[in-house]
C-alpha atoms as a PDB file:
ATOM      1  CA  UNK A   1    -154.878 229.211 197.336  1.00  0.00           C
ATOM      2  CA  UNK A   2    -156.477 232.108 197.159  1.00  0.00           C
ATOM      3  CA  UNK A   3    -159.655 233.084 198.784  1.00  0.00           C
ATOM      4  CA  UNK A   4    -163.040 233.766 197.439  1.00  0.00           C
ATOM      5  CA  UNK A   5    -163.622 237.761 196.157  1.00  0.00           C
ATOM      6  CA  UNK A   6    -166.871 239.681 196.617  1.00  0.00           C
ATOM      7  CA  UNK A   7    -167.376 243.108 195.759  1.00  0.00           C
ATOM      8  CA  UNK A   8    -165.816 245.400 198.522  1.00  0.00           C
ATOM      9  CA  UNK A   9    -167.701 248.760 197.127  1.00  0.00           C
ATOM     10  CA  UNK A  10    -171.012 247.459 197.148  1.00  0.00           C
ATOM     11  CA  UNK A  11    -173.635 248.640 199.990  1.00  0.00           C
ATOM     12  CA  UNK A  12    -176.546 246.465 201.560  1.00  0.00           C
ATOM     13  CA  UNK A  13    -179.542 247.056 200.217  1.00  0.00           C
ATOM     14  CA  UNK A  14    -182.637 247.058 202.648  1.00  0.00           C
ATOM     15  CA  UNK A  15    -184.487 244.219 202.876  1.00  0.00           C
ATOM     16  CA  UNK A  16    -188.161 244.562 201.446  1.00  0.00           C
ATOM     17  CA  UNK A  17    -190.395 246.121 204.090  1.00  0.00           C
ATOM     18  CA  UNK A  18    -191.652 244.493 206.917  1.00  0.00           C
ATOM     19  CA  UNK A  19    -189.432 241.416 206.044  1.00  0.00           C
ATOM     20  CA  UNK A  20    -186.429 240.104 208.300  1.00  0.00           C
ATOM     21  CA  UNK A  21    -183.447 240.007 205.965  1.00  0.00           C
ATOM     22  CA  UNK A  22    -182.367 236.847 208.197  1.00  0.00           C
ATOM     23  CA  UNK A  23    -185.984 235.521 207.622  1.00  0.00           C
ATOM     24  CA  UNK A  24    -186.220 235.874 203.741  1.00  0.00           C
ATOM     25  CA  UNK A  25    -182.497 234.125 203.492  1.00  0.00           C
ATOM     26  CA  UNK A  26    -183.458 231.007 206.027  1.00  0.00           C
ATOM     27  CA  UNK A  27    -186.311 230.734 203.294  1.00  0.00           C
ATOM     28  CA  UNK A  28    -184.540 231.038 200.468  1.00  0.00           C
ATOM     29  CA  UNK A  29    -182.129 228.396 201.421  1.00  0.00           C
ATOM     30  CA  UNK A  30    -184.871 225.881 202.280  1.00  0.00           C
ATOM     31  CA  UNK A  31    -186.027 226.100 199.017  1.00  0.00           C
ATOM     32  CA  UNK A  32    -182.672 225.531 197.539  1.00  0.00           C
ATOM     33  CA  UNK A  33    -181.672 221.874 197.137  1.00  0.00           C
ATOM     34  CA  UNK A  34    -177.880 222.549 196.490  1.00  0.00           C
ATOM     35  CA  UNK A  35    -177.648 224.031 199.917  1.00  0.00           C
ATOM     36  CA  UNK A  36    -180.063 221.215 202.050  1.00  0.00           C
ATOM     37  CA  UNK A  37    -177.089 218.620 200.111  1.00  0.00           C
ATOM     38  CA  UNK A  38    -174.339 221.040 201.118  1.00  0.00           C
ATOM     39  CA  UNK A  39    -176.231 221.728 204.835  1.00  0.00           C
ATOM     40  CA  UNK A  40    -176.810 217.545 205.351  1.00  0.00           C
ATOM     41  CA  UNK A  41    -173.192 216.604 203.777  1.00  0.00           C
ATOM     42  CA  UNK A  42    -171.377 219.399 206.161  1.00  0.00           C
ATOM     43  CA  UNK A  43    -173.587 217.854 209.303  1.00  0.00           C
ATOM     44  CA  UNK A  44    -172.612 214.139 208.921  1.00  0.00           C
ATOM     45  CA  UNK A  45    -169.335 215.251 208.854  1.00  0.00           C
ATOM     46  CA  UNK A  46    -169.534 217.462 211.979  1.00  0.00           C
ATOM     47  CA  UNK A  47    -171.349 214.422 213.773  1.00  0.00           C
ATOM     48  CA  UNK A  48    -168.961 212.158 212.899  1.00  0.00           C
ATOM     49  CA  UNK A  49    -166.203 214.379 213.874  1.00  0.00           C
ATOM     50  CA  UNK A  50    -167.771 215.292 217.222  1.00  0.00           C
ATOM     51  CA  UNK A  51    -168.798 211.929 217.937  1.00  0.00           C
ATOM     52  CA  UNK A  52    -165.109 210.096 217.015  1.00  0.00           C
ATOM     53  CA  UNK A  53    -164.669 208.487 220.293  1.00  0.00           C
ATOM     54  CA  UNK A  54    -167.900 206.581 220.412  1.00  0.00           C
ATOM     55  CA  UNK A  55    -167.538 205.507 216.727  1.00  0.00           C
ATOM     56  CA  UNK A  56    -164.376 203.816 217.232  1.00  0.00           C
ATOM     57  CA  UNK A  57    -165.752 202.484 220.237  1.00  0.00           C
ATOM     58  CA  UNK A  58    -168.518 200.687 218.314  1.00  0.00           C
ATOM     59  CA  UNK A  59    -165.949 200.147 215.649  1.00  0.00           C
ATOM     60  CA  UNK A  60    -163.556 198.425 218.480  1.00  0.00           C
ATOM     61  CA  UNK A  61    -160.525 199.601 216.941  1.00  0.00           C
ATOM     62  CA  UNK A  62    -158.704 202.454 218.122  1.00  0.00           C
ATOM     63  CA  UNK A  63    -157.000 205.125 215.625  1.00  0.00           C
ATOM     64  CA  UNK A  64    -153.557 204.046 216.542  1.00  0.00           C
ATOM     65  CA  UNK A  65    -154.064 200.711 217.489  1.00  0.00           C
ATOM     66  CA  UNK A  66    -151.597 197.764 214.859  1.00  0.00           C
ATOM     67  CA  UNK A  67    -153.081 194.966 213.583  1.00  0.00           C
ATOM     68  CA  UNK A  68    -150.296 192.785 212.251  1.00  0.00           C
ATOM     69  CA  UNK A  69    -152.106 189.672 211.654  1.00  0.00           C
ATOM     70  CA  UNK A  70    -154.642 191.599 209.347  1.00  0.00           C
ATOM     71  CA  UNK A  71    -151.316 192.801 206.745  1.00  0.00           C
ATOM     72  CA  UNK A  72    -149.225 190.000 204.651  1.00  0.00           C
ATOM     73  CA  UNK A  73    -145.490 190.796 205.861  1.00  0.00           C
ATOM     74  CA  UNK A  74    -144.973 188.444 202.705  1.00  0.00           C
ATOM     75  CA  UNK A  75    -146.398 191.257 200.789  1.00  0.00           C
ATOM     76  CA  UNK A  76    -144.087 194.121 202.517  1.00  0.00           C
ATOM     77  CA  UNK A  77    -147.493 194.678 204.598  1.00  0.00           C
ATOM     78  CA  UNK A  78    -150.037 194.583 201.988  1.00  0.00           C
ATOM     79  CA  UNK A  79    -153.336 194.312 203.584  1.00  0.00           C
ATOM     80  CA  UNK A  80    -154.846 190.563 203.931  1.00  0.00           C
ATOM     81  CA  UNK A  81    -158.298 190.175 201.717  1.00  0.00           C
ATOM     82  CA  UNK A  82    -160.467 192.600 198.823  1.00  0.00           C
ATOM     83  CA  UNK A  83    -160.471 196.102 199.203  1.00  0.00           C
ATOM     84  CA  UNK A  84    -157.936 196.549 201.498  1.00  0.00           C
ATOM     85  CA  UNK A  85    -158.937 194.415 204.127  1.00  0.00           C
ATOM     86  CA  UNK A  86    -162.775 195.054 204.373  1.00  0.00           C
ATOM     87  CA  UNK A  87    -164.676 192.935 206.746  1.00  0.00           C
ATOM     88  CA  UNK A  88    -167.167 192.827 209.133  1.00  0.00           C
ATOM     89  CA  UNK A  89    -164.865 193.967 211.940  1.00  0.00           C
ATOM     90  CA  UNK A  90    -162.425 196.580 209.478  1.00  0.00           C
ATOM     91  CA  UNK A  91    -165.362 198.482 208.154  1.00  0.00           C
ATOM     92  CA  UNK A  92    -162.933 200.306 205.290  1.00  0.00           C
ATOM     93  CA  UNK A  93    -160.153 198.206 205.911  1.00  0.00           C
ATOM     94  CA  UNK A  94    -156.914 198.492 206.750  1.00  0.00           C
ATOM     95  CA  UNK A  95    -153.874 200.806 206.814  1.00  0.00           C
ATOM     96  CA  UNK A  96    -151.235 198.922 204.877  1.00  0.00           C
ATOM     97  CA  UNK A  97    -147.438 198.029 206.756  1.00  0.00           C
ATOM     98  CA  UNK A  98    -149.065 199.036 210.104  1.00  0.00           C
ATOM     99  CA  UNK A  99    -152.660 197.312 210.253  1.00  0.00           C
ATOM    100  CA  UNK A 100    -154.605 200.383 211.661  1.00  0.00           C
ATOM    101  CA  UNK A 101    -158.336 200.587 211.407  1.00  0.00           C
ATOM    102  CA  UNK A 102    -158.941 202.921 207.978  1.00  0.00           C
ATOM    103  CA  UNK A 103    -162.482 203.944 209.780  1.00  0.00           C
ATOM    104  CA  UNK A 104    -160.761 204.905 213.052  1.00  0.00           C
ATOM    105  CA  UNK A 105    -158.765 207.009 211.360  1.00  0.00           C
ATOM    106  CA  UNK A 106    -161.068 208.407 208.687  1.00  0.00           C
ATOM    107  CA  UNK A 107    -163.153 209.706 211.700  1.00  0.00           C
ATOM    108  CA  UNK A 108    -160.392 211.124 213.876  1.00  0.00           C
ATOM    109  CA  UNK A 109    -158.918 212.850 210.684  1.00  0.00           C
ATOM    110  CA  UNK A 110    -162.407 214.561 210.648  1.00  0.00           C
ATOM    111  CA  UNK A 111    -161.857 216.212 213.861  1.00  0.00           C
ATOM    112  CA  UNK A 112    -158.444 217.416 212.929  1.00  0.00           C
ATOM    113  CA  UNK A 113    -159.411 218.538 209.923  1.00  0.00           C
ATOM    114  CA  UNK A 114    -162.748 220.202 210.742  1.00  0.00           C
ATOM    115  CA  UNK A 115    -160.572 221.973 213.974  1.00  0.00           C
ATOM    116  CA  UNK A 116    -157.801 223.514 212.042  1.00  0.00           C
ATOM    117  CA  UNK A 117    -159.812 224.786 209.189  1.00  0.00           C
ATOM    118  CA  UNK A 118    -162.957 226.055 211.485  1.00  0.00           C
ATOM    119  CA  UNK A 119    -160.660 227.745 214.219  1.00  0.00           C
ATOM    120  CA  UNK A 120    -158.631 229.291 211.653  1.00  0.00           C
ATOM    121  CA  UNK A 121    -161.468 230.372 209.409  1.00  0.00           C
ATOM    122  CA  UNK A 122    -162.458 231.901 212.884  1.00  0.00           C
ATOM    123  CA  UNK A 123    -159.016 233.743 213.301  1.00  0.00           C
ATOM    124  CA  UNK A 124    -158.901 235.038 209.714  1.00  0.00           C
ATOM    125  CA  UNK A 125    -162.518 236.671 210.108  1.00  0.00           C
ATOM    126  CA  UNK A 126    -162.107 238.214 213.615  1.00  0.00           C
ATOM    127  CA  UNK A 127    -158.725 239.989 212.750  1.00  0.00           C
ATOM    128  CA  UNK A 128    -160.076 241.243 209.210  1.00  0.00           C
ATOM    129  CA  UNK A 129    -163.056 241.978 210.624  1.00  0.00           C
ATOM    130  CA  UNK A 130    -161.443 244.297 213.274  1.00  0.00           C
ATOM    131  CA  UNK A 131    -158.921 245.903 210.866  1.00  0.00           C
ATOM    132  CA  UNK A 132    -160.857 246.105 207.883  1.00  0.00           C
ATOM    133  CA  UNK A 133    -163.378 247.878 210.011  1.00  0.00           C
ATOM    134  CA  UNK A 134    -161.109 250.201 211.832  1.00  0.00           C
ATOM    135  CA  UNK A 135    -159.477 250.974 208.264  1.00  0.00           C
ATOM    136  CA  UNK A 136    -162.224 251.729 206.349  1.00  0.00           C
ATOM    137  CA  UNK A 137    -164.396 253.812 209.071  1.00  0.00           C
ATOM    138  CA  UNK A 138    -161.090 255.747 210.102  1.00  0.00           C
ATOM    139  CA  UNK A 139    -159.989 256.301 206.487  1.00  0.00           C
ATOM    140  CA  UNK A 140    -157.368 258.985 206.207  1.00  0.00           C
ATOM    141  CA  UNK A 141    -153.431 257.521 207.443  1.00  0.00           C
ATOM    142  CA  UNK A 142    -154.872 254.402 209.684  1.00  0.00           C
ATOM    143  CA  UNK A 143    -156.713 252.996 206.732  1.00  0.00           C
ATOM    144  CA  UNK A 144    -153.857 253.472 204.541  1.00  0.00           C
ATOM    145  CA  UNK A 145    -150.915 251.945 206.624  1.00  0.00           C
ATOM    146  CA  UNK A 146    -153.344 249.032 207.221  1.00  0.00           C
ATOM    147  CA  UNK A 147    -153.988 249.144 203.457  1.00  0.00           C
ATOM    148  CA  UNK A 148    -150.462 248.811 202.899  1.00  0.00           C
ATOM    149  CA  UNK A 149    -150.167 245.822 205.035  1.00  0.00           C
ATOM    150  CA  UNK A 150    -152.896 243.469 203.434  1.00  0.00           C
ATOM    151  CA  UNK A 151    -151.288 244.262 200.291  1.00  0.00           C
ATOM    152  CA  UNK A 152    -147.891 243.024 201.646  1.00  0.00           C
ATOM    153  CA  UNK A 153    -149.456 239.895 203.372  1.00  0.00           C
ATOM    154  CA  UNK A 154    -151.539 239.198 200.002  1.00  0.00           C
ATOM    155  CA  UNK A 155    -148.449 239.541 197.993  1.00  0.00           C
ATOM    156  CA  UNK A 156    -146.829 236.721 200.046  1.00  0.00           C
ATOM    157  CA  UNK A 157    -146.778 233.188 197.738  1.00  0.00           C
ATOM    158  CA  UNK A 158    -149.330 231.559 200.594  1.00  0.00           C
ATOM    159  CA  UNK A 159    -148.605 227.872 200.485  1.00  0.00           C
ATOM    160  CA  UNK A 160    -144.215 228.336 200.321  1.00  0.00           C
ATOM    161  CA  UNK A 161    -144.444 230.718 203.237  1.00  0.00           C
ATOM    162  CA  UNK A 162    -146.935 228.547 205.131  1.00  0.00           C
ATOM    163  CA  UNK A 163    -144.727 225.413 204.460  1.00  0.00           C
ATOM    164  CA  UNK A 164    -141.493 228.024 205.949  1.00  0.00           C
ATOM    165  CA  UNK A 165    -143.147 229.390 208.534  1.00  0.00           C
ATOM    166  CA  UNK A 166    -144.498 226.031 209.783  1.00  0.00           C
ATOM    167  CA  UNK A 167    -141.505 224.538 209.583  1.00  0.00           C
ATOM    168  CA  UNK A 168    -139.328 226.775 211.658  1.00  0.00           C
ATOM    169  CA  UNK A 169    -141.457 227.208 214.297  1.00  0.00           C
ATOM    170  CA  UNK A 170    -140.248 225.519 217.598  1.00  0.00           C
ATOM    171  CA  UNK A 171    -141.778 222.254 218.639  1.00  0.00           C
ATOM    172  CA  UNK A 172    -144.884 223.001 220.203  1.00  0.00           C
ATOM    173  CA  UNK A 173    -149.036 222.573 219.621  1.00  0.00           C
ATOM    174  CA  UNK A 174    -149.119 221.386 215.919  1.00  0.00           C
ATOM    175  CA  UNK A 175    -152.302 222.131 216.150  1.00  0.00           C
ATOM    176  CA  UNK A 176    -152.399 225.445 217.485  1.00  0.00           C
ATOM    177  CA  UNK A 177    -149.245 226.490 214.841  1.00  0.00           C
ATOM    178  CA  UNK A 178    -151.357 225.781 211.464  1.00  0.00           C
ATOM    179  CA  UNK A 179    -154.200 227.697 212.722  1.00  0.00           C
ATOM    180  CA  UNK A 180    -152.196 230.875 213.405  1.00  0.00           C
ATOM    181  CA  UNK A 181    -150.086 230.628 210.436  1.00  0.00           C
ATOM    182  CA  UNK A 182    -153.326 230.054 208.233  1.00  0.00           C
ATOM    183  CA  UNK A 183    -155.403 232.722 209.926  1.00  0.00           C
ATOM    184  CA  UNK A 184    -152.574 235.039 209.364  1.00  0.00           C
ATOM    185  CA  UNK A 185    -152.187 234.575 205.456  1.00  0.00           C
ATOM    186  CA  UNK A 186    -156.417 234.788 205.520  1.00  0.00           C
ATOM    187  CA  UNK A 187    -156.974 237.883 207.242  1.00  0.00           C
ATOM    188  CA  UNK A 188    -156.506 240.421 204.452  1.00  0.00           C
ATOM    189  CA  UNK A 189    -159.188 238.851 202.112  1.00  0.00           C
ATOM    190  CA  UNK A 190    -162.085 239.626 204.704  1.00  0.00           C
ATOM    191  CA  UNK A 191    -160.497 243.072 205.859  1.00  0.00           C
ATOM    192  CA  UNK A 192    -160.889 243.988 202.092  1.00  0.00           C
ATOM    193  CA  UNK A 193    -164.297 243.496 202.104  1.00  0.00           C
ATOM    194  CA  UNK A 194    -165.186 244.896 205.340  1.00  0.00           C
ATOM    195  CA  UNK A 195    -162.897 248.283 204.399  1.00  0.00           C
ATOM    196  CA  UNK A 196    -164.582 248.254 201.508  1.00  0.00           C
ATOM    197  CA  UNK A 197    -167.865 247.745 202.819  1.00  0.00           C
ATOM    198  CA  UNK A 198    -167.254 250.434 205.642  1.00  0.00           C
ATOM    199  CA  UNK A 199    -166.441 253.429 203.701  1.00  0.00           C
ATOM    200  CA  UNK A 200    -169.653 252.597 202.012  1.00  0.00           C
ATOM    201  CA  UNK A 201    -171.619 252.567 205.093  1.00  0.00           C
ATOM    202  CA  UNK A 202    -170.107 255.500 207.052  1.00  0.00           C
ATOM    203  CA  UNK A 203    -171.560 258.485 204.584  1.00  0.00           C
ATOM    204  CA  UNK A 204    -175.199 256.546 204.588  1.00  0.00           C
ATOM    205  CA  UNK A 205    -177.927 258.867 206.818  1.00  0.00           C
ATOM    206  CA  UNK A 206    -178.097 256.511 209.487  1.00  0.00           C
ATOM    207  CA  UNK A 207    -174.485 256.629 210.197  1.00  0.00           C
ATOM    208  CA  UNK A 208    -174.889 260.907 210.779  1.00  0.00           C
ATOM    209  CA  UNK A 209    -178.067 260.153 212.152  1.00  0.00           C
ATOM    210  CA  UNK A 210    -175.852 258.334 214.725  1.00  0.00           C
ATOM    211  CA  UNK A 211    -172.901 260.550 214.883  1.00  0.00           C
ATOM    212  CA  UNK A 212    -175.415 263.299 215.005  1.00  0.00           C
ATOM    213  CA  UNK A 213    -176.894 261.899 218.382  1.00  0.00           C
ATOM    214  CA  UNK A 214    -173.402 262.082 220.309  1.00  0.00           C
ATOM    215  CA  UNK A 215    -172.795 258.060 219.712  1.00  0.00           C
ATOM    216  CA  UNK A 216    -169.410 257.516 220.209  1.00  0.00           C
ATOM    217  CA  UNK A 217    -167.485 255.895 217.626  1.00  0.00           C
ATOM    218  CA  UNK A 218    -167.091 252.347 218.926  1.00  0.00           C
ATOM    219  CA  UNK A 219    -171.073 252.522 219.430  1.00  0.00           C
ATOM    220  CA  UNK A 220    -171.188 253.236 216.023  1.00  0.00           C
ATOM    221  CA  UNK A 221    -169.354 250.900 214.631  1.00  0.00           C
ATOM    222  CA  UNK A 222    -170.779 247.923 216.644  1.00  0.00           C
ATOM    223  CA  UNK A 223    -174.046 249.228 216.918  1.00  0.00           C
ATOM    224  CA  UNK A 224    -175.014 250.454 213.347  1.00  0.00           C
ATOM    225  CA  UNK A 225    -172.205 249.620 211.186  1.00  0.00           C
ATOM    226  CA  UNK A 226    -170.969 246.247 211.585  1.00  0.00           C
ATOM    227  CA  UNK A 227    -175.124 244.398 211.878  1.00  0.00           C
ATOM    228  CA  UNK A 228    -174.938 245.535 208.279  1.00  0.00           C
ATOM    229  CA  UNK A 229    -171.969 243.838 207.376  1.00  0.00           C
ATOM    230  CA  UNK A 230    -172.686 240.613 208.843  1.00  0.00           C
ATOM    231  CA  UNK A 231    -173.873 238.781 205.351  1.00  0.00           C
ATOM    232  CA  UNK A 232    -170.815 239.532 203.437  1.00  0.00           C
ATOM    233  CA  UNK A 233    -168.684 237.964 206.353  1.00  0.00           C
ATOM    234  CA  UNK A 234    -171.101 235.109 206.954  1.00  0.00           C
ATOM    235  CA  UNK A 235    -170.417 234.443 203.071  1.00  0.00           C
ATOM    236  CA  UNK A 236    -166.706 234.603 203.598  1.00  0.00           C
ATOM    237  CA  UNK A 237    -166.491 232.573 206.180  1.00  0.00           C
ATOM    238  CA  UNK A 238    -168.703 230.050 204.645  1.00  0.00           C
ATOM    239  CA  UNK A 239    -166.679 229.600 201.445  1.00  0.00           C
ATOM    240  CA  UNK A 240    -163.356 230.325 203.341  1.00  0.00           C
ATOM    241  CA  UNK A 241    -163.429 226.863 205.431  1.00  0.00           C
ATOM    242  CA  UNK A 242    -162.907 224.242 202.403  1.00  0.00           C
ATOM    243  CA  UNK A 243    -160.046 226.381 201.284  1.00  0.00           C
ATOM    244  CA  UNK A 244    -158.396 226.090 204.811  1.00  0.00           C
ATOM    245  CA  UNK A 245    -159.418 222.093 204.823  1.00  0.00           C
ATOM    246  CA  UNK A 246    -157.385 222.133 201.676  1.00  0.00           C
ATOM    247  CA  UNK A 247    -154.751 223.834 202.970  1.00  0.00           C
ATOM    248  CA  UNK A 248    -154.653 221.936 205.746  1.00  0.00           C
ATOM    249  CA  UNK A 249    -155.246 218.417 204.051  1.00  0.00           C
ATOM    250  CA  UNK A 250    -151.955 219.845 201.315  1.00  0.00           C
ATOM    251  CA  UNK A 251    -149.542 220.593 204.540  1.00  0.00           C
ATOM    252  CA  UNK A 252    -149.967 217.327 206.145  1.00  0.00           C
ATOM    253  CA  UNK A 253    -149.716 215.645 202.836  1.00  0.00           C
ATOM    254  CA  UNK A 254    -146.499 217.611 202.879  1.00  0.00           C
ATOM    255  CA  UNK A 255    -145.162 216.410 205.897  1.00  0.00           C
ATOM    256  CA  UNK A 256    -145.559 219.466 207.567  1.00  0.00           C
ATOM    257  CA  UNK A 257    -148.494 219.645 209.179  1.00  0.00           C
ATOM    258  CA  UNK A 258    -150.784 217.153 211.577  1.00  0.00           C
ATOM    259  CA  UNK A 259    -148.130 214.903 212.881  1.00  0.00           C
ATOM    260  CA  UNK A 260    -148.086 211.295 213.832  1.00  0.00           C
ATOM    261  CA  UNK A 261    -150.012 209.447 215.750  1.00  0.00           C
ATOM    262  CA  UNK A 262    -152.960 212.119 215.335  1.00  0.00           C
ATOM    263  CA  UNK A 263    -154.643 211.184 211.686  1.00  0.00           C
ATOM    264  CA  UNK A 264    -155.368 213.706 209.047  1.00  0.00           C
ATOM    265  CA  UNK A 265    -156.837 213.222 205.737  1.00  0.00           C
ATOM    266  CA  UNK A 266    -154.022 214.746 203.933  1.00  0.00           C
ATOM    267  CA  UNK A 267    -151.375 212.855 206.131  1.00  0.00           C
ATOM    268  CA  UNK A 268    -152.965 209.547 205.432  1.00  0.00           C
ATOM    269  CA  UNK A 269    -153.436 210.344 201.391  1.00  0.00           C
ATOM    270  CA  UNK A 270    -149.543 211.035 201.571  1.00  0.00           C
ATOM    271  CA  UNK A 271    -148.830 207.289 203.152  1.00  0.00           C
ATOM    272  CA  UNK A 272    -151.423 206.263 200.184  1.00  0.00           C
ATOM    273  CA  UNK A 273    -149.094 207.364 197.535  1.00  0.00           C
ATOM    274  CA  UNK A 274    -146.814 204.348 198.187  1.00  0.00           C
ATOM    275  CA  UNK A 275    -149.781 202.103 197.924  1.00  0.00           C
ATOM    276  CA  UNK A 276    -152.135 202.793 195.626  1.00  0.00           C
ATOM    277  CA  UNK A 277    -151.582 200.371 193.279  1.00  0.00           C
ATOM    278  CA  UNK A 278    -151.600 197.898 195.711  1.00  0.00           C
ATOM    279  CA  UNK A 279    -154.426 198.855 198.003  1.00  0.00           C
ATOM    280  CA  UNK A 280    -156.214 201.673 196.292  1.00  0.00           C
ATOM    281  CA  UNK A 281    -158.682 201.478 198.865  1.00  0.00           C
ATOM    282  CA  UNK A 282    -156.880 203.253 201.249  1.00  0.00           C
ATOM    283  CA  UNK A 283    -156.394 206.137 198.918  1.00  0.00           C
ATOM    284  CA  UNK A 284    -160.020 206.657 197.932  1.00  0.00           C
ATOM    285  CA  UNK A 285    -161.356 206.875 201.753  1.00  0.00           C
ATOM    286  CA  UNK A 286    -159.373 210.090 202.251  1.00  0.00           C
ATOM    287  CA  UNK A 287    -159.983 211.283 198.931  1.00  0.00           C
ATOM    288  CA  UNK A 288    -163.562 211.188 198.994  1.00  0.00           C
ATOM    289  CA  UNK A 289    -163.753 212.811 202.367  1.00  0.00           C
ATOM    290  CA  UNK A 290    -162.429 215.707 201.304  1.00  0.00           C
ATOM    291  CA  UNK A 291    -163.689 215.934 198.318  1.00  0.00           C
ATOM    292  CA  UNK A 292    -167.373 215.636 199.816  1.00  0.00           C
ATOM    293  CA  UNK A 293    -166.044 218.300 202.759  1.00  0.00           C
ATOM    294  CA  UNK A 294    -165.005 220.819 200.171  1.00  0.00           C
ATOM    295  CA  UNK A 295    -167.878 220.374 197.777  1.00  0.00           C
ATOM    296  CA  UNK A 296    -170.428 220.585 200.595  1.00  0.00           C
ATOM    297  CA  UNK A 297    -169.005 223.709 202.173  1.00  0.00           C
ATOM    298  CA  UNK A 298    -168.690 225.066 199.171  1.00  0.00           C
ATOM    299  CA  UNK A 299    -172.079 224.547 198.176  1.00  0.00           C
ATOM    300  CA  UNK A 300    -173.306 226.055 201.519  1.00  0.00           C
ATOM    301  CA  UNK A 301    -171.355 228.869 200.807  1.00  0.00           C
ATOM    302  CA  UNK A 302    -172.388 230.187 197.467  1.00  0.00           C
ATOM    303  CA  UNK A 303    -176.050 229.474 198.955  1.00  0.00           C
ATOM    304  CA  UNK A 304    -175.251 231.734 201.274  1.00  0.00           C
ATOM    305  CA  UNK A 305    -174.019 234.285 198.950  1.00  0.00           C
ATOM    306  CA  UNK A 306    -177.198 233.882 197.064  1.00  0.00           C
ATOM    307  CA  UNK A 307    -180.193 233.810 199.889  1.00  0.00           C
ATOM    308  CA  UNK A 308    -178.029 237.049 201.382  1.00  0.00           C
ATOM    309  CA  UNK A 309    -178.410 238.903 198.117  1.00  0.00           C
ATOM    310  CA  UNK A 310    -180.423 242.239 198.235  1.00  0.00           C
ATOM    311  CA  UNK A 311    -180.668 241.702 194.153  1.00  0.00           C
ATOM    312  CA  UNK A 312    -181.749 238.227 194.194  1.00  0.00           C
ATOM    313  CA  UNK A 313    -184.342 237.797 192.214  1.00  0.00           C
ATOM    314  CA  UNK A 314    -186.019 234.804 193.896  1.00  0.00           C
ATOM    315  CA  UNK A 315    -187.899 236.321 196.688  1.00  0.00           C
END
């Protein structure tokens, strides 16, 4: 469960000259086929999440909507017909003992999925960000009390003290819940690398050039430092959100995490497990989302990592 390293000691270096280093990456990655795959996979999936509503619409089955006369009650609820029910109205079939559209669900579990592991992606890199920044530029006791404290959060066994943190907090936004208790365990990674990255950058010329002018501080470090540090937190980022649709997908699968009736990919794999034999169908739909999700994003990611890198060689 852990997140992806990158070297926290190691400086930007400038971009040939005359050459946007956001320009030469954009071209780099269009002539990388791994990341167009990654880049079209991670798109369909966004569509489809954003567009959930009107899918099901055209499907003409809502996510939570029972369909008892498509499941054999003969068959404790085995879904009626091949592959679970597949027809021209049940695009992927059915869910098995409740009759709910597969598709419906599939899609909506998108949006919960996507949510969760984007916002708290989001959380994870703001607070690092801000810490890691504050820690590294300050140095001295600030950066080592907030030293001490990613070491204590990284020491923490993620997954058990997600599953106990989750689980005794009071009833509330489910939603809301595993994306502060995710962004909390993910913080440290990225305020690593941006405290590593910062006491780098805060001895290079430009950084005296600027304290040297009477910028304050905060100018500084929004001004001149943190531009430079952008590319190692895009990469993060990038390669952080698969992890969190993991960790997400492994919680609900849990019990512990999306509840019913909103669908999630990992809550519907877990209702799977008692049918798989039966109607493997319904297994596979879930499974290959995420797999595609975290193989895409992933993708993206370490084409990130590449077009961003001063010491690529493909220019």
């Amino acid at each position: 469960m852990s997140a992806p390293s990158l070297a926290e000691g190691r400086a930007a270096t400038p971009p040939p000259l005359g050459r946007s280093p956001w320009r030469t990456a954009a071209r780099r990655l269009r002539r990388d086929p791994a990341a167009l795959i990654g880049l079209g996979i991670v798109l369909l999936f966004v569509l489809m999440a954003l567009t959930a509503p009107v899918l099901t619409a055209l499907n003409g089955h809502g996510p939570n909507e029972f369909h008892p006369e498509k499941i054999d009650k003969a068959l404790a609820g085995a879904p009626k017909g091949a592959l679970g029910g597949v027809d021209g109205d049940f695009w992927l079939g059915v869910e098995p003992g409740t009759g709910r559209d597969v598709f419906s669900r599939m899609v909506h579990g998108a949006r919960i999925s996507l949510l969760i592991s984007v916002l708290a992606t989001g959380v994870a890199t703001a607070a690092g960000t801000a810490l890691g920044l504050l820690a590294g530029f300050s140095g001295g006791r600030l950066d080592a009390l907030i030293s001490r404290v990613m070491d204590l959060v990284l020491s923490f066994p993620q997954l058990i003290f997600m599953i106990a943190l989750v689980s005794v907090l009071p009833e509330g936004n489910r939603t809301l819940e595993l994306v502060f208790v995710m962004g909390f365990f993910g913080w440290p990674y990225v305020g690593r690398i941006v405290r590593g990255q910062a006491l780098v950058l805060r001895s290079r010329e430009f950084v005296e050039a600027a304290r040297a002018a009477g910028m304050t501080r905060a100018r500084i470090l929004f001004r001149e430092v943190l531009p430079n540090l952008l590319a190692p937190i895009l990469v993060y980022a990038t390669l952080t959100v698969p992890i969190n649709i993991g960790t997400e997908a492994a919680l609900s699968f849990l019990g512990i995490g999306v509840r019913p009736p909103d669908s999630s990919w990992g809550q519907m794999m877990a209702t799977a497990m008692t049918w798989y034999q039966v109607d493997p169908m319904f297994f596979v739909v879930p499974g290959v989302c995420l797999l595609l999700t975290v193989l895409a994003f992933t993708l993206l990611g370490d084409a990130f990592r590449d077009a961003l890198d001063p010491r690529s060689a493909t220019r």
